[in-house]
C-alpha atoms as a PDB file:
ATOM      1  CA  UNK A   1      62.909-129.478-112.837  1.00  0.00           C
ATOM      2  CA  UNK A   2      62.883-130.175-109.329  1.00  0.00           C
ATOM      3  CA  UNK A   3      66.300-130.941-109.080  1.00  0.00           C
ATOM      4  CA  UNK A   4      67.104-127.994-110.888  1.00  0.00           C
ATOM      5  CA  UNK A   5      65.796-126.372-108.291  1.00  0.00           C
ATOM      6  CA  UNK A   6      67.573-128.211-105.430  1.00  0.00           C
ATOM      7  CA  UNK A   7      70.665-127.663-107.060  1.00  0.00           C
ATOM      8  CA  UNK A   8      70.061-124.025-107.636  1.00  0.00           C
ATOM      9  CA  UNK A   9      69.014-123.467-103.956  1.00  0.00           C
ATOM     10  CA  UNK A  10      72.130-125.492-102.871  1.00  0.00           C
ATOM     11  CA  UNK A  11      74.424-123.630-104.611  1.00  0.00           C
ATOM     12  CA  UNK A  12      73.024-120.401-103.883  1.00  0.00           C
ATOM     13  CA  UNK A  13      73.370-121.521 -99.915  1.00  0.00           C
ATOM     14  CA  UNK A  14      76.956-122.442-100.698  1.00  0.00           C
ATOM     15  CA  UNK A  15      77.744-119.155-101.857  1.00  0.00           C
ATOM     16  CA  UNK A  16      76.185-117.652 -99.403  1.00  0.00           C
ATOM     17  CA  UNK A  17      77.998-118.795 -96.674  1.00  0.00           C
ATOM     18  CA  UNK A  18      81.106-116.660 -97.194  1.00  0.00           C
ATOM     19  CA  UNK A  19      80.550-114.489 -94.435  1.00  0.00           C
ATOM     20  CA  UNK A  20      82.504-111.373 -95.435  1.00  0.00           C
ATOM     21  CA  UNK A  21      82.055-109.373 -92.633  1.00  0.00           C
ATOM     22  CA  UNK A  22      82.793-112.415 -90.028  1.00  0.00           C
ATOM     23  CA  UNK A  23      86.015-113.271 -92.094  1.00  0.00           C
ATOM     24  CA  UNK A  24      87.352-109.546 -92.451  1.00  0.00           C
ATOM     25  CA  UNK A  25      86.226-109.126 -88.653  1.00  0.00           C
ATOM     26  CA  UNK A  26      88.430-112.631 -88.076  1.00  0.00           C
ATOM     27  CA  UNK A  27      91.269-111.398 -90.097  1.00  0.00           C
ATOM     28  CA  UNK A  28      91.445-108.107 -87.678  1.00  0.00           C
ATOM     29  CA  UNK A  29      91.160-109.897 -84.046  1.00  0.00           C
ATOM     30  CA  UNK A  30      87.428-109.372 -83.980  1.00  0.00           C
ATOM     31  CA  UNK A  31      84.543-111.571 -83.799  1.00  0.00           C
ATOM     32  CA  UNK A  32      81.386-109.361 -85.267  1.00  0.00           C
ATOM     33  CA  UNK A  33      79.017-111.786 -83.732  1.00  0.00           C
ATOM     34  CA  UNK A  34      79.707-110.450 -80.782  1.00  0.00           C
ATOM     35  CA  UNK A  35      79.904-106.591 -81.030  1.00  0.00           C
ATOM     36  CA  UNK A  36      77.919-104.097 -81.908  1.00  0.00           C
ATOM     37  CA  UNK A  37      74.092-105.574 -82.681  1.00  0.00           C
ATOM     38  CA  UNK A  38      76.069-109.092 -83.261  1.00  0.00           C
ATOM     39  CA  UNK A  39      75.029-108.905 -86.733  1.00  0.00           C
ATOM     40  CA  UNK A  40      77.094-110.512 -89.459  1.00  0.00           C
ATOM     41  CA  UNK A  41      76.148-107.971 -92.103  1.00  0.00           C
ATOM     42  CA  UNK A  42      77.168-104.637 -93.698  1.00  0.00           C
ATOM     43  CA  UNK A  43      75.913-102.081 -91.407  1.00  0.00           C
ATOM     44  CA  UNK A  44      77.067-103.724 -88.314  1.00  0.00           C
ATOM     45  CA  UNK A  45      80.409-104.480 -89.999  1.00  0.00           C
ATOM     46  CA  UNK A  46      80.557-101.081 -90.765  1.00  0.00           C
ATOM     47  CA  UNK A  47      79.761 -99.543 -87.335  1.00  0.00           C
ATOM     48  CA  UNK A  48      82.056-101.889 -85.388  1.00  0.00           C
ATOM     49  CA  UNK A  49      84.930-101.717 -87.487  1.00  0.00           C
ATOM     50  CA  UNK A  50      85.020 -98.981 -90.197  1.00  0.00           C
ATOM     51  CA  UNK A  51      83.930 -97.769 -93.611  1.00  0.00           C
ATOM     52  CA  UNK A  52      86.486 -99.759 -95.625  1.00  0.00           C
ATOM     53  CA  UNK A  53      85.270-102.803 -93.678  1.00  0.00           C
ATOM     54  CA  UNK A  54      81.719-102.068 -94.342  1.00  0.00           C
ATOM     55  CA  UNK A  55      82.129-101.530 -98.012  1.00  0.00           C
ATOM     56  CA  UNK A  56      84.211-104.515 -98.273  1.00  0.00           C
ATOM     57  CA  UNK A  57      81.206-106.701 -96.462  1.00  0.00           C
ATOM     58  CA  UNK A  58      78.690-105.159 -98.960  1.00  0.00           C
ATOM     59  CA  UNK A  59      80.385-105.997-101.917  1.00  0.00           C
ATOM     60  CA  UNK A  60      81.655-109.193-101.050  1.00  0.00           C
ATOM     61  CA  UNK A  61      77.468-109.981 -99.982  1.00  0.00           C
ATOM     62  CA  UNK A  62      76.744-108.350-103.349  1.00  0.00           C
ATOM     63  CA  UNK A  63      78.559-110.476-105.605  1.00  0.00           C
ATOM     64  CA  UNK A  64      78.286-113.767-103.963  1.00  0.00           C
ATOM     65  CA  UNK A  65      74.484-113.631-104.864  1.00  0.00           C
ATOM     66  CA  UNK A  66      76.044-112.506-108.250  1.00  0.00           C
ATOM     67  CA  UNK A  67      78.045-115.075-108.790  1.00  0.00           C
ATOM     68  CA  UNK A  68      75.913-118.046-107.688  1.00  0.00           C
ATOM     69  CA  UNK A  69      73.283-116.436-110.090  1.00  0.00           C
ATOM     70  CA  UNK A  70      75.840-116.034-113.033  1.00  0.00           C
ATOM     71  CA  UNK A  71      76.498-119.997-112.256  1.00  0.00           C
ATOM     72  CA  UNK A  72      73.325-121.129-112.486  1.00  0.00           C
ATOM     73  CA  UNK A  73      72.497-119.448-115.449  1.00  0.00           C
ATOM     74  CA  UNK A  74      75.428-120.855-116.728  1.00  0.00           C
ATOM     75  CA  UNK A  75      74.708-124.218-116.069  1.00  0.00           C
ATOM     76  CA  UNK A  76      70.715-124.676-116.938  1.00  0.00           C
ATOM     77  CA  UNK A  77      70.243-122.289-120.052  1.00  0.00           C
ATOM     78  CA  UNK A  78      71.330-124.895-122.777  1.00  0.00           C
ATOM     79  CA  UNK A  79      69.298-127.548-120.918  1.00  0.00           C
ATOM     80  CA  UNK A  80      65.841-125.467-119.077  1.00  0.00           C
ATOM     81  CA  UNK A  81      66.142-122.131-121.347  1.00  0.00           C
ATOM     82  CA  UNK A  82      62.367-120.964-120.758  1.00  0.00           C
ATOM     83  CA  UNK A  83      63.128-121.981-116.949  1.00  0.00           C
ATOM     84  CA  UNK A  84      66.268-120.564-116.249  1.00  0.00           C
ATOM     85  CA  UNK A  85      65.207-117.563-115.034  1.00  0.00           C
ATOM     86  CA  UNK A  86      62.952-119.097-112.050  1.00  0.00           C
ATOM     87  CA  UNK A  87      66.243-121.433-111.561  1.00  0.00           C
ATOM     88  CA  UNK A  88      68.556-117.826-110.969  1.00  0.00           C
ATOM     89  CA  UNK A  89      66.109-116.875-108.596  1.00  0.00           C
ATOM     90  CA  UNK A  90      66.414-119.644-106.817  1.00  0.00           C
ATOM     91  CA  UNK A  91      69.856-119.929-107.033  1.00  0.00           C
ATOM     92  CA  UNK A  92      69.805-116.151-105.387  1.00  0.00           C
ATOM     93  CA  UNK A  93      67.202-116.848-102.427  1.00  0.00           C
ATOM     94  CA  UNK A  94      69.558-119.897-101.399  1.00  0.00           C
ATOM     95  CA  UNK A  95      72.272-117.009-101.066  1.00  0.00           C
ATOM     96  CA  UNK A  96      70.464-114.839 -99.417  1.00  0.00           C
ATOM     97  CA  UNK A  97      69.652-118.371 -97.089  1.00  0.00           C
ATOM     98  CA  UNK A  98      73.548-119.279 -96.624  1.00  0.00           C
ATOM     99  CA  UNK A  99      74.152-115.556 -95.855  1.00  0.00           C
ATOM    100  CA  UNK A 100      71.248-115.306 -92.851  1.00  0.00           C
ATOM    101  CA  UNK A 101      71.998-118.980 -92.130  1.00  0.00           C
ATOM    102  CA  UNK A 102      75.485-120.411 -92.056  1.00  0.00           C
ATOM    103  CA  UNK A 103      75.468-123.724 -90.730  1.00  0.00           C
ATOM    104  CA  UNK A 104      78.941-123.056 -89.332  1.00  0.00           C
ATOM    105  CA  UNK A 105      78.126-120.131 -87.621  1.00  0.00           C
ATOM    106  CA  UNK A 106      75.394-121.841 -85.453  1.00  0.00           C
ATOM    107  CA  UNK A 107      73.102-120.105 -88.244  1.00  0.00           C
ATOM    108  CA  UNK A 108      73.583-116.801 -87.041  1.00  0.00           C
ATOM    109  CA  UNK A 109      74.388-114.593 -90.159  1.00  0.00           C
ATOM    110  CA  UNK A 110      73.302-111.172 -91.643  1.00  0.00           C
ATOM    111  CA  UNK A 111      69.793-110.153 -92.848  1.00  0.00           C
ATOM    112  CA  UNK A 112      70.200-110.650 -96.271  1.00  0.00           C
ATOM    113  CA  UNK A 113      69.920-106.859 -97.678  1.00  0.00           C
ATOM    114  CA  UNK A 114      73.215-106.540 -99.772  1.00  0.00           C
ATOM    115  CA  UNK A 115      72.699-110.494-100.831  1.00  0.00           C
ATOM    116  CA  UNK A 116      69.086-109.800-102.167  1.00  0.00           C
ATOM    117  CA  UNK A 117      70.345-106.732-103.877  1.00  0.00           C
ATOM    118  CA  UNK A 118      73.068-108.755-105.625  1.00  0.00           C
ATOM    119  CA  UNK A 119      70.008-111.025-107.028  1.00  0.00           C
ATOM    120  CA  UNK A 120      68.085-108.056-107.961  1.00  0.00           C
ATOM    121  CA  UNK A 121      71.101-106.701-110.470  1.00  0.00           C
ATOM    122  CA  UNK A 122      71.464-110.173-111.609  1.00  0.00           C
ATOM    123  CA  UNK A 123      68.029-111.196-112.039  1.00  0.00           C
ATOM    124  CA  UNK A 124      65.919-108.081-112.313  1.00  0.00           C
ATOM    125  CA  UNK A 125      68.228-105.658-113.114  1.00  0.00           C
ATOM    126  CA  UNK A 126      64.776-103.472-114.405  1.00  0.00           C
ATOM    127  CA  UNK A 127      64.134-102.985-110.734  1.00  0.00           C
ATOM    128  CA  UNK A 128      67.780-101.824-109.103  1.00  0.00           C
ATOM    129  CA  UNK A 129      67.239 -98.081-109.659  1.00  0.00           C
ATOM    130  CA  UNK A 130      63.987 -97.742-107.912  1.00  0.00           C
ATOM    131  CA  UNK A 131      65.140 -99.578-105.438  1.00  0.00           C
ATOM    132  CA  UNK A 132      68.293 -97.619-104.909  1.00  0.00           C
ATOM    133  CA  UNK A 133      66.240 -94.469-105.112  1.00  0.00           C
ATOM    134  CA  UNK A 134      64.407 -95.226-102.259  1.00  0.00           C
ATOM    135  CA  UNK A 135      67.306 -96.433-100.158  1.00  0.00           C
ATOM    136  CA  UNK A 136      69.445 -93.523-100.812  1.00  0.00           C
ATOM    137  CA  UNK A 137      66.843 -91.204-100.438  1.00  0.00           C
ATOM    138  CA  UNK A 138      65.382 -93.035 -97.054  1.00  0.00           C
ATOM    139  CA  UNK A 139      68.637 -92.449 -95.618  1.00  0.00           C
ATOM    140  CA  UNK A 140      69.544 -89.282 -96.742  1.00  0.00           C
ATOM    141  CA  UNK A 141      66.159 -87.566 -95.134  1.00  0.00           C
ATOM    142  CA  UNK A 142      65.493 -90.306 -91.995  1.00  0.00           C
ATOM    143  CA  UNK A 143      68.852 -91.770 -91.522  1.00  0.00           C
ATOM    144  CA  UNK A 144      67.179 -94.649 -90.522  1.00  0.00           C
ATOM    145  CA  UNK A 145      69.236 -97.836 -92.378  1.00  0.00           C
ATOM    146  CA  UNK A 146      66.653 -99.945 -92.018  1.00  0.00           C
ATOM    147  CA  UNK A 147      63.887 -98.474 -93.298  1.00  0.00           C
ATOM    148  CA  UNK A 148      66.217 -98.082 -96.462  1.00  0.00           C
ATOM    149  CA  UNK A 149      66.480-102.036 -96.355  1.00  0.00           C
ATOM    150  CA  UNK A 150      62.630-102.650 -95.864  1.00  0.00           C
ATOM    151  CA  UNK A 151      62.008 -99.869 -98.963  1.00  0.00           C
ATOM    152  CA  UNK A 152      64.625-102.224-100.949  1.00  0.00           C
ATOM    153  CA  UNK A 153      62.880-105.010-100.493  1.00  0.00           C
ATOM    154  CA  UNK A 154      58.647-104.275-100.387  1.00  0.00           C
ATOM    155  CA  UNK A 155      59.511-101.895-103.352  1.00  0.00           C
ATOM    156  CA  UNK A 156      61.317-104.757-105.582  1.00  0.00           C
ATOM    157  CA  UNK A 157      58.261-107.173-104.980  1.00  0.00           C
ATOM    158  CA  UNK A 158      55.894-104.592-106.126  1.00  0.00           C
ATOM    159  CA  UNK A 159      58.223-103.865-109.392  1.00  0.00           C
ATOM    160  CA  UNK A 160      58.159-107.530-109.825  1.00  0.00           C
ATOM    161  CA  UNK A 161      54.614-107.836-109.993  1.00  0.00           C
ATOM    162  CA  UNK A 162      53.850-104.730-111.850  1.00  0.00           C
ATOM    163  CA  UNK A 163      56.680-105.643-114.705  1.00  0.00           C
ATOM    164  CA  UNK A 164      55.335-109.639-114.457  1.00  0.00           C
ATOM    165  CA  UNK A 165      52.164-108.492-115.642  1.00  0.00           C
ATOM    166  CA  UNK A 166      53.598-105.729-118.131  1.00  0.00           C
ATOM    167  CA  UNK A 167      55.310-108.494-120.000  1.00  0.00           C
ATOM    168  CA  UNK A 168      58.874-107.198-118.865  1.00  0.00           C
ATOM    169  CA  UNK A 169      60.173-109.590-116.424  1.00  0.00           C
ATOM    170  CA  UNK A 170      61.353-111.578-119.175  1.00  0.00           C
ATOM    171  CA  UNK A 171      60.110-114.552-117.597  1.00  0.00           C
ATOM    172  CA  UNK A 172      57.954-117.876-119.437  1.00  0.00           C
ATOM    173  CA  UNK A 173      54.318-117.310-118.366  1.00  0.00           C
ATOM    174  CA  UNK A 174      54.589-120.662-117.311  1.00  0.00           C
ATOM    175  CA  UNK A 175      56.720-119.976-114.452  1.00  0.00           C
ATOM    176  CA  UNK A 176      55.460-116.495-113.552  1.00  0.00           C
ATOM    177  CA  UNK A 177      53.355-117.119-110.453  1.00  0.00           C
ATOM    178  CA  UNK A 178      55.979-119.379-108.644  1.00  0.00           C
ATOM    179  CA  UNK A 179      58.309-116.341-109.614  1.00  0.00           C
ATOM    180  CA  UNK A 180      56.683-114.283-107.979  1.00  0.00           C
ATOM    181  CA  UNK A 181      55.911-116.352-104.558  1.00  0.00           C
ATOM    182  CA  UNK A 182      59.922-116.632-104.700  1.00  0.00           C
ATOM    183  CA  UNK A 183      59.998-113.002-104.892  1.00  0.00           C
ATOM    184  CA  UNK A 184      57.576-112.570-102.034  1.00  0.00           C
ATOM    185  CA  UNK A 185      59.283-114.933-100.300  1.00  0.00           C
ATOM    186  CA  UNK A 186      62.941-112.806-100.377  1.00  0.00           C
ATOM    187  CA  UNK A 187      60.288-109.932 -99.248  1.00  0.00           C
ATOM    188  CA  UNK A 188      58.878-111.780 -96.281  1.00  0.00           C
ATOM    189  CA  UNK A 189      62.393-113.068 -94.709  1.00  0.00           C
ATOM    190  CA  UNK A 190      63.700-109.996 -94.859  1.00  0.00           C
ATOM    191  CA  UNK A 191      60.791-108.030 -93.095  1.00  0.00           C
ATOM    192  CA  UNK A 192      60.860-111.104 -90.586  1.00  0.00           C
ATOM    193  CA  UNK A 193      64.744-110.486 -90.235  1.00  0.00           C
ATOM    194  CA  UNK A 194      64.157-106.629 -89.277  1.00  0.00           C
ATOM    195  CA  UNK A 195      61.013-107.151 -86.722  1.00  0.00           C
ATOM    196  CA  UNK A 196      63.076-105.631 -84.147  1.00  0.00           C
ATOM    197  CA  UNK A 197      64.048-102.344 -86.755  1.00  0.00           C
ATOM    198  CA  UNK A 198      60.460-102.228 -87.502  1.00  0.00           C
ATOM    199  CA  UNK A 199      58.982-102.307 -83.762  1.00  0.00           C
ATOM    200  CA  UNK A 200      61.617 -99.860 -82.967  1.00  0.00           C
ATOM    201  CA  UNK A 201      60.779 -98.038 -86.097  1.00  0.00           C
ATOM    202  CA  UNK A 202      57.360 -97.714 -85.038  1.00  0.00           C
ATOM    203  CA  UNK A 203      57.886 -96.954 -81.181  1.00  0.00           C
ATOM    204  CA  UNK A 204      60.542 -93.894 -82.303  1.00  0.00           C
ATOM    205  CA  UNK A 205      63.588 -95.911 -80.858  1.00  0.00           C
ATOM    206  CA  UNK A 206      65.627 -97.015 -83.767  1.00  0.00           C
ATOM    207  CA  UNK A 207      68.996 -95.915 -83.976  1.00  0.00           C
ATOM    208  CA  UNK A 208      69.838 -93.649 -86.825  1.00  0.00           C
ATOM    209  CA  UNK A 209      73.072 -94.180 -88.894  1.00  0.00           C
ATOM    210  CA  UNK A 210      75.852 -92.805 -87.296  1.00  0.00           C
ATOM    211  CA  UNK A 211      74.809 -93.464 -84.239  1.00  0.00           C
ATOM    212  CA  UNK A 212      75.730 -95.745 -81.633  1.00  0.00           C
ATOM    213  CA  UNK A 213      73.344 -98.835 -81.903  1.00  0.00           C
ATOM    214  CA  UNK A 214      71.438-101.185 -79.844  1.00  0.00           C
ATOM    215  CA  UNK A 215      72.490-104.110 -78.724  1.00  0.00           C
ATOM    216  CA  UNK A 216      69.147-105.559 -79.768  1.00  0.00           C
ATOM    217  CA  UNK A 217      69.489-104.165 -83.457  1.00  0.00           C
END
Protein backbone atom coordinates (compact mmCIF):
# COMPACT_ATOMS: atom_id res chain seq x y z
CA UNK A 1 0.00 0.00 0.00
CA UNK A 2 2.74 2.29 0.19
CA UNK A 3 3.36 2.41 -3.26
CA UNK A 4 -0.10 2.93 -3.88
CA UNK A 5 0.31 5.79 -2.23
CA UNK A 6 3.46 7.09 -3.99
CA UNK A 7 1.90 6.53 -7.11
CA UNK A 8 -1.27 8.26 -6.17
CA UNK A 9 0.63 11.34 -4.83
CA UNK A 10 2.77 11.30 -8.06
CA UNK A 11 0.14 11.37 -10.26
CA UNK A 12 -1.87 13.76 -8.48
CA UNK A 13 1.48 16.20 -8.67
CA UNK A 14 1.56 15.44 -12.38
CA UNK A 15 -1.75 16.67 -12.90
CA UNK A 16 -1.33 19.32 -11.03
CA UNK A 17 1.20 20.95 -12.76
CA UNK A 18 -0.91 22.23 -15.66
CA UNK A 19 -0.85 25.65 -14.69
CA UNK A 20 -3.98 27.03 -16.37
CA UNK A 21 -3.77 30.39 -15.53
CA UNK A 22 0.20 30.62 -16.40
CA UNK A 23 -0.55 28.87 -19.83
CA UNK A 24 -3.73 31.05 -20.79
CA UNK A 25 -1.64 34.13 -19.37
CA UNK A 26 1.37 32.67 -21.88
CA UNK A 27 -0.97 32.20 -24.71
CA UNK A 28 -2.03 36.13 -24.38
CA UNK A 29 1.65 37.82 -24.03
CA UNK A 30 1.43 37.75 -20.27
CA UNK A 31 3.37 36.19 -17.63
CA UNK A 32 0.85 36.04 -14.36
CA UNK A 33 3.80 35.46 -12.16
CA UNK A 34 4.57 38.66 -12.51
CA UNK A 35 1.40 40.87 -12.32
CA UNK A 36 -1.01 41.50 -10.15
CA UNK A 37 -0.19 39.53 -6.56
CA UNK A 38 2.11 37.14 -8.92
CA UNK A 39 -0.17 34.43 -8.11
CA UNK A 40 -0.70 31.57 -10.51
CA UNK A 41 -4.30 30.97 -9.48
CA UNK A 42 -7.94 31.91 -10.26
CA UNK A 43 -8.45 35.13 -8.59
CA UNK A 44 -5.27 36.65 -9.70
CA UNK A 45 -5.87 35.27 -13.21
CA UNK A 46 -9.00 36.79 -13.05
CA UNK A 47 -8.03 40.31 -11.87
CA UNK A 48 -5.07 40.65 -14.26
CA UNK A 49 -6.63 39.46 -17.23
CA UNK A 50 -10.46 39.06 -17.22
CA UNK A 51 -13.50 37.03 -16.24
CA UNK A 52 -13.31 34.53 -19.12
CA UNK A 53 -9.67 34.02 -18.10
CA UNK A 54 -10.52 33.54 -14.55
CA UNK A 55 -13.25 31.07 -15.15
CA UNK A 56 -11.17 29.27 -17.54
CA UNK A 57 -8.22 28.97 -14.67
CA UNK A 58 -10.88 27.68 -12.18
CA UNK A 59 -12.15 25.07 -14.15
CA UNK A 60 -9.16 23.91 -15.68
CA UNK A 61 -7.72 23.76 -11.54
CA UNK A 62 -11.07 22.07 -10.88
CA UNK A 63 -10.89 19.22 -13.05
CA UNK A 64 -7.29 18.42 -13.02
CA UNK A 65 -7.81 17.36 -9.29
CA UNK A 66 -10.87 15.61 -10.95
CA UNK A 67 -9.28 13.84 -13.24
CA UNK A 68 -6.19 12.60 -11.36
CA UNK A 69 -8.85 11.42 -8.75
CA UNK A 70 -11.10 9.69 -11.44
CA UNK A 71 -7.56 7.92 -12.45
CA UNK A 72 -6.69 6.66 -9.44
CA UNK A 73 -9.82 5.30 -8.64
CA UNK A 74 -9.64 3.79 -11.78
CA UNK A 75 -6.58 2.13 -11.38
CA UNK A 76 -6.61 0.70 -7.52
CA UNK A 77 -10.40 -0.30 -7.02
CA UNK A 78 -10.12 -3.90 -8.55
CA UNK A 79 -6.81 -4.33 -6.69
CA UNK A 80 -7.14 -2.02 -2.91
CA UNK A 81 -11.18 -1.69 -3.02
CA UNK A 82 -11.57 -0.96 0.89
CA UNK A 83 -8.42 1.46 0.29
CA UNK A 84 -9.21 3.26 -2.63
CA UNK A 85 -10.75 5.93 -1.19
CA UNK A 86 -7.60 7.03 1.09
CA UNK A 87 -5.60 6.36 -2.38
CA UNK A 88 -8.13 9.32 -4.26
CA UNK A 89 -7.29 11.46 -1.57
CA UNK A 90 -4.03 11.17 -2.04
CA UNK A 91 -4.08 11.23 -5.50
CA UNK A 92 -5.99 14.84 -4.95
CA UNK A 93 -3.49 16.40 -2.23
CA UNK A 94 -0.57 15.60 -4.82
CA UNK A 95 -2.72 17.96 -7.19
CA UNK A 96 -3.30 20.37 -5.06
CA UNK A 97 0.94 19.90 -4.46
CA UNK A 98 1.78 20.16 -8.39
CA UNK A 99 -0.66 23.13 -8.55
CA UNK A 100 1.14 25.28 -5.44
CA UNK A 101 4.42 23.65 -6.52
CA UNK A 102 5.45 23.24 -10.12
CA UNK A 103 8.86 22.22 -10.36
CA UNK A 104 9.08 24.13 -13.64
CA UNK A 105 7.90 27.17 -12.41
CA UNK A 106 10.70 27.48 -9.73
CA UNK A 107 7.69 26.11 -7.47
CA UNK A 108 5.85 29.14 -7.52
CA UNK A 109 2.14 28.18 -8.30
CA UNK A 110 -1.41 29.01 -6.96
CA UNK A 111 -2.82 28.29 -3.46
CA UNK A 112 -4.59 25.37 -4.14
CA UNK A 113 -8.41 26.59 -3.57
CA UNK A 114 -10.10 25.55 -6.95
CA UNK A 115 -7.66 22.22 -6.92
CA UNK A 116 -8.90 21.19 -3.35
CA UNK A 117 -12.41 21.90 -4.40
CA UNK A 118 -12.03 19.62 -7.43
CA UNK A 119 -11.02 16.76 -4.72
CA UNK A 120 -13.84 17.64 -2.57
CA UNK A 121 -16.59 16.89 -5.59
CA UNK A 122 -14.61 13.90 -6.39
CA UNK A 123 -13.94 12.53 -3.12
CA UNK A 124 -16.46 13.99 -0.72
CA UNK A 125 -18.94 15.14 -2.81
CA UNK A 126 -21.31 15.08 0.76
CA UNK A 127 -19.37 18.16 1.69
CA UNK A 128 -19.40 20.57 -1.69
CA UNK A 129 -22.64 22.39 -0.80
CA UNK A 130 -21.69 23.57 2.58
CA UNK A 131 -18.75 24.50 1.41
CA UNK A 132 -20.07 26.49 -1.48
CA UNK A 133 -22.57 28.04 0.87
CA UNK A 134 -20.12 29.57 2.81
CA UNK A 135 -17.98 30.80 -0.05
CA UNK A 136 -20.74 32.34 -1.92
CA UNK A 137 -22.21 33.76 0.93
CA UNK A 138 -18.61 35.09 2.42
CA UNK A 139 -18.30 36.95 -0.65
CA UNK A 140 -21.51 38.14 -1.30
CA UNK A 141 -21.70 40.05 2.35
CA UNK A 142 -17.58 40.72 2.94
CA UNK A 143 -16.27 40.58 -0.51
CA UNK A 144 -13.34 39.38 0.91
CA UNK A 145 -12.10 36.21 -1.59
CA UNK A 146 -10.13 34.88 0.78
CA UNK A 147 -11.97 34.46 3.59
CA UNK A 148 -14.34 32.52 1.11
CA UNK A 149 -11.21 30.19 0.44
CA UNK A 150 -10.27 29.74 4.23
CA UNK A 151 -14.35 28.98 4.93
CA UNK A 152 -13.86 26.29 1.95
CA UNK A 153 -11.34 24.71 3.42
CA UNK A 154 -11.68 24.75 7.70
CA UNK A 155 -15.42 24.02 6.89
CA UNK A 156 -14.66 20.73 4.65
CA UNK A 157 -12.28 19.34 7.47
CA UNK A 158 -14.91 19.77 10.01
CA UNK A 159 -17.62 17.96 7.56
CA UNK A 160 -15.03 15.35 7.21
CA UNK A 161 -14.76 14.61 10.68
CA UNK A 162 -18.31 14.99 11.64
CA UNK A 163 -19.49 12.55 8.54
CA UNK A 164 -16.17 10.11 9.48
CA UNK A 165 -17.68 9.52 12.66
CA UNK A 166 -21.45 9.47 11.36
CA UNK A 167 -20.53 6.51 9.24
CA UNK A 168 -20.97 8.61 5.92
CA UNK A 169 -17.63 9.18 4.55
CA UNK A 170 -17.85 5.96 2.98
CA UNK A 171 -14.50 5.20 4.01
CA UNK A 172 -12.97 1.46 5.68
CA UNK A 173 -12.60 2.21 9.42
CA UNK A 174 -9.34 0.99 8.87
CA UNK A 175 -8.17 3.89 7.02
CA UNK A 176 -10.27 6.59 8.70
CA UNK A 177 -7.76 8.36 10.93
CA UNK A 178 -4.97 8.68 8.22
CA UNK A 179 -8.04 10.08 6.15
CA UNK A 180 -8.55 12.43 8.09
CA UNK A 181 -4.77 13.72 8.88
CA UNK A 182 -4.80 13.91 4.86
CA UNK A 183 -7.75 16.02 5.15
CA UNK A 184 -6.20 18.22 7.79
CA UNK A 185 -3.35 18.31 5.97
CA UNK A 186 -5.19 19.99 2.55
CA UNK A 187 -6.62 22.33 5.56
CA UNK A 188 -3.27 23.33 6.97
CA UNK A 189 -1.42 24.17 3.45
CA UNK A 190 -3.96 26.11 2.47
CA UNK A 191 -4.27 28.35 5.68
CA UNK A 192 -0.31 28.41 5.46
CA UNK A 193 -0.73 29.52 1.70
CA UNK A 194 -3.11 32.58 2.75
CA UNK A 195 -0.98 33.87 5.98
CA UNK A 196 -0.63 37.06 4.27
CA UNK A 197 -4.86 37.18 3.47
CA UNK A 198 -5.28 36.24 6.99
CA UNK A 199 -2.82 38.93 8.70
CA UNK A 200 -4.33 41.37 6.40
CA UNK A 201 -7.68 39.96 7.21
CA UNK A 202 -7.14 40.58 10.71
CA UNK A 203 -5.33 44.11 10.53
CA UNK A 204 -8.52 45.45 8.13
CA UNK A 205 -6.17 45.68 5.00
CA UNK A 206 -7.21 42.98 2.66
CA UNK A 207 -8.33 43.89 -0.58
CA UNK A 208 -11.91 43.18 -1.37
CA UNK A 209 -12.92 41.63 -4.78
CA UNK A 210 -13.10 44.05 -7.28
CA UNK A 211 -10.63 45.89 -6.11
CA UNK A 212 -7.26 46.62 -7.08
CA UNK A 213 -4.93 44.21 -5.06
CA UNK A 214 -1.73 44.14 -3.27
CA UNK A 215 1.21 43.32 -4.54
CA UNK A 216 1.81 41.22 -1.45
CA UNK A 217 -1.60 39.26 -1.89
Amino acid sequence: MLGARVIAVAVGYCFGLFQTGYIYGEKHGVDIRTQGSGNAGTTNTLRVLGWKAGLITFLGDLFKAIFAVLLIRFIFIGKYPDAVKILELYAGFGAVLGHNFPFYLKFKGGKGIACTSGMILAVCPLAAPICLILFIGSIAITRYVSLGSILVVTSYLIQVLIFGHMGYLHVDTAYLPEFYIVSACFTAMALWRHKANIKRLFTGTENKFGMKKNQEE
